[in-house]
C-alpha atoms as a PDB file:
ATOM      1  CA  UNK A   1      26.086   2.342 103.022  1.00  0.00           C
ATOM      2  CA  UNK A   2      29.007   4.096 101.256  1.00  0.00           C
ATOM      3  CA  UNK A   3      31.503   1.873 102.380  1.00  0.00           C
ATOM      4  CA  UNK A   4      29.662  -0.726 101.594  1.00  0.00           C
ATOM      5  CA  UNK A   5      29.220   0.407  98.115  1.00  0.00           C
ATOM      6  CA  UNK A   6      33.143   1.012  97.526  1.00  0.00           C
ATOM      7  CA  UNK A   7      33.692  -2.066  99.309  1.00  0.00           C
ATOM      8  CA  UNK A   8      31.571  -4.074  96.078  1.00  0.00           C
ATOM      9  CA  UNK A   9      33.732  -1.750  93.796  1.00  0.00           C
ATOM     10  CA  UNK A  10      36.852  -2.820  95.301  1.00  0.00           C
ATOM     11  CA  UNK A  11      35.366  -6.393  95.047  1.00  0.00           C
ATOM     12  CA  UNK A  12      34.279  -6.304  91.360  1.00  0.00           C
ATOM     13  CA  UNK A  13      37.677  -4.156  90.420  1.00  0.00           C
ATOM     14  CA  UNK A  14      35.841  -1.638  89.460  1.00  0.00           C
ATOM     15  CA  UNK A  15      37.238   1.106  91.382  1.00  0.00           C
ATOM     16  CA  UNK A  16      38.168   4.434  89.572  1.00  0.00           C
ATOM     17  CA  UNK A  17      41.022   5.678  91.680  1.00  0.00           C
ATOM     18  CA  UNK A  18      40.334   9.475  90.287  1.00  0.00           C
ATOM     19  CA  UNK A  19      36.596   9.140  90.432  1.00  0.00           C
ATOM     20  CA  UNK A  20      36.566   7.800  94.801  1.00  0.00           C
ATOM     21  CA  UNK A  21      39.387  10.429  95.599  1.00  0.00           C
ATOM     22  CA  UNK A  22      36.795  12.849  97.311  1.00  0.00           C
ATOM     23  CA  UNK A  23      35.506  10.050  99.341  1.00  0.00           C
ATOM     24  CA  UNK A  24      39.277  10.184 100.856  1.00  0.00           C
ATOM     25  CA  UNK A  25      37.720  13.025 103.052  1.00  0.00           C
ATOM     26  CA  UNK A  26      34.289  11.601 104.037  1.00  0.00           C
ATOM     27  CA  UNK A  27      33.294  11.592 107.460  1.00  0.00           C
ATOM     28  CA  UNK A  28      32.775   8.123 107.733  1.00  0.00           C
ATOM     29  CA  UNK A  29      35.912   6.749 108.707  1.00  0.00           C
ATOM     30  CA  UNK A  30      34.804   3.116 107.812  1.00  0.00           C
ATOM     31  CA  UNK A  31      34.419   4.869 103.875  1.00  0.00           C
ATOM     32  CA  UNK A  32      38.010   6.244 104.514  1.00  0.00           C
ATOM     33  CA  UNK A  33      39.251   3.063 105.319  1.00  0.00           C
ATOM     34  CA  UNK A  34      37.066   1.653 101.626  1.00  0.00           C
ATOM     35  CA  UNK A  35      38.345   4.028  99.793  1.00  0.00           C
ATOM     36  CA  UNK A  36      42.263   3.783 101.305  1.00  0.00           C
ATOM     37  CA  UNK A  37      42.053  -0.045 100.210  1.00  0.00           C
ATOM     38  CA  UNK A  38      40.547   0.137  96.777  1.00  0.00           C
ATOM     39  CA  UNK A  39      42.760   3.070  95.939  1.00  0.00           C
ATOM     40  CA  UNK A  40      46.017   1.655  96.941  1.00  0.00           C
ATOM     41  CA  UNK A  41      47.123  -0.420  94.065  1.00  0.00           C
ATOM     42  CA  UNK A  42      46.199   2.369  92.245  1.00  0.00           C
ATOM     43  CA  UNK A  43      48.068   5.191  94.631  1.00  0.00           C
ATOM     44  CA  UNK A  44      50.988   6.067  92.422  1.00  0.00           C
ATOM     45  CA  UNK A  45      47.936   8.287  89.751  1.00  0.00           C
ATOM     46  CA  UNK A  46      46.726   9.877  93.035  1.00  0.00           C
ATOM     47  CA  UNK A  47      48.314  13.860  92.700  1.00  0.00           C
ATOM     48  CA  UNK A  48      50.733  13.762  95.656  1.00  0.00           C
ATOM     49  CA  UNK A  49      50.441  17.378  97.144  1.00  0.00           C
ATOM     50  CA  UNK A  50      46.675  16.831  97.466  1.00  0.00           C
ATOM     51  CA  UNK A  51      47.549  13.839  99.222  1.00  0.00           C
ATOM     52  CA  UNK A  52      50.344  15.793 101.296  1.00  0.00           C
ATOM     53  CA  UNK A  53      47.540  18.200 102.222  1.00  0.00           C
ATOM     54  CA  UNK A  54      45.352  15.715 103.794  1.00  0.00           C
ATOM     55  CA  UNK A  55      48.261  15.167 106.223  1.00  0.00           C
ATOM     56  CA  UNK A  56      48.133  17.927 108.163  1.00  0.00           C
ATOM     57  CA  UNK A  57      47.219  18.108 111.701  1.00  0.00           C
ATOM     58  CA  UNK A  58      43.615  19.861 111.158  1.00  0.00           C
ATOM     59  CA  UNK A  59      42.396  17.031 109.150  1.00  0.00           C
ATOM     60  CA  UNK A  60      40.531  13.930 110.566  1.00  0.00           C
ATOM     61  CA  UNK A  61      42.617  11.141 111.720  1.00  0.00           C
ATOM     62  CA  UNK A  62      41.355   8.227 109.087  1.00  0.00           C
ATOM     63  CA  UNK A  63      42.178  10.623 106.306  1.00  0.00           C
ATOM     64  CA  UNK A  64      45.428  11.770 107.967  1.00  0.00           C
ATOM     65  CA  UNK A  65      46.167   7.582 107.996  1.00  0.00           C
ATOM     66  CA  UNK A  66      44.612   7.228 104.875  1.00  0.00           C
ATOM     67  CA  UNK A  67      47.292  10.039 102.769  1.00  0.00           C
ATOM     68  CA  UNK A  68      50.222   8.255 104.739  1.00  0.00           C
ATOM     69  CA  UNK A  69      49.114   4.429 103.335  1.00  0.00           C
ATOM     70  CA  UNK A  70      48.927   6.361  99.850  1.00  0.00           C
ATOM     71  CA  UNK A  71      51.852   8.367 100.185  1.00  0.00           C
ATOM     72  CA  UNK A  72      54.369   5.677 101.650  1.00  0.00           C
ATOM     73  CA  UNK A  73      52.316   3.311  98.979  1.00  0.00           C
ATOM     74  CA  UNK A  74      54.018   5.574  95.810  1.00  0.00           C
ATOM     75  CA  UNK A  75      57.201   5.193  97.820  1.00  0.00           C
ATOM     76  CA  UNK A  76      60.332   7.821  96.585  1.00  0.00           C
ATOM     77  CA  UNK A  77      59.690  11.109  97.260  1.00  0.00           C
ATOM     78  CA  UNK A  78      56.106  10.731  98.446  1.00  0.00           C
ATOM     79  CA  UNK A  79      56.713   8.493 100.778  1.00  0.00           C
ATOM     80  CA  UNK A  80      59.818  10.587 102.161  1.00  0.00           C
ATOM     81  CA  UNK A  81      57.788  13.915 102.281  1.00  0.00           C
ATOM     82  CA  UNK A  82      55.136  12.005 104.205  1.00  0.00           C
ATOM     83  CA  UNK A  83      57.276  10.915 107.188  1.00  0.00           C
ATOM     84  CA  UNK A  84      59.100  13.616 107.007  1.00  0.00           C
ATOM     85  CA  UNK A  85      55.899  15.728 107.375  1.00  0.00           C
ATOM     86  CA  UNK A  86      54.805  13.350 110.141  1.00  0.00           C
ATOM     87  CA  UNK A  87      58.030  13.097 111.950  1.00  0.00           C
ATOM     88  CA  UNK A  88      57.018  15.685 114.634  1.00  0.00           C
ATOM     89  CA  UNK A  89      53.106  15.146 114.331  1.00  0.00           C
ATOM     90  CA  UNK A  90      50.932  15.679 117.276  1.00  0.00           C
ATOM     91  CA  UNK A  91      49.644  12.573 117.326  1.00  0.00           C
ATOM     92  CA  UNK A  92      51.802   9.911 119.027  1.00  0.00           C
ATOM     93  CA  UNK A  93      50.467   6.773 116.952  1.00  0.00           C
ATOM     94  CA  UNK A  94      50.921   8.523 113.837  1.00  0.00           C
ATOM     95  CA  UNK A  95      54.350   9.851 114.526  1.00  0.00           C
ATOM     96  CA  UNK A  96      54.979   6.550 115.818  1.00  0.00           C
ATOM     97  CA  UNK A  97      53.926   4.566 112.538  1.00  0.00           C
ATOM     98  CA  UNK A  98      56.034   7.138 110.561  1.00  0.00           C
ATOM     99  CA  UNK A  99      59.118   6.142 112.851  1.00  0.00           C
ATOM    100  CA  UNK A 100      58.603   2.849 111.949  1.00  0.00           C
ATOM    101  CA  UNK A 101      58.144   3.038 108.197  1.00  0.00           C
ATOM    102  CA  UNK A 102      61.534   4.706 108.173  1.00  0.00           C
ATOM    103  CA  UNK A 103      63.276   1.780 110.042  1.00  0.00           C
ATOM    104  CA  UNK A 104      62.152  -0.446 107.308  1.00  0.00           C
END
């Protein structure tokens, strides 16, 4: 139901980038995924260390994905700090898609 509800945001451009931040770290990774998307044109007002934070290996994999989209999103400095955070990551597909932003 909550991605569905983001999902008509998104739809009616209504999203408030600010005001869906804390649904970065819902459960749900379908809302995750809602949130990621209505968020992104909007990712360069999203505070970058709290972003950074969400990349770490304790959090959830959507919202590990989710920070990287944002992060590589605002590009310059973000987007460096979040491969180079990811660059030795646990988790093969995400080191993997880091690898590959950096190749492009």
């Amino acid at each position: 139901m909550r991605a569905r509800a983001v999902a008509g945001l998104r739809v009616l451009d209504a999203a408030d980038a600010r005001r869906l931040l804390p649904l970065l770290d819902d459960p749900a990774p379908a809302v995750v995924r809602e949130v990621t998307a209505a968020v992104l044109p909007s990712a360069e007002l999203l505070p970058e260390e709290w972003l950074v934070e969400r990349l770490g290996a304790g959090r959830p994999r959507p919202v590990r994905i989710a920070a990287f989209r944002l992060l590589t999103e605002r590009g310059g400095t973000a987007g460096r700090r979040a491969l180079t955070v990811l660059r030795n990551d646990p988790d093969d597909a995400l080191r993997q898609r880091a690898a590959r932003a950096v190749r492009r």
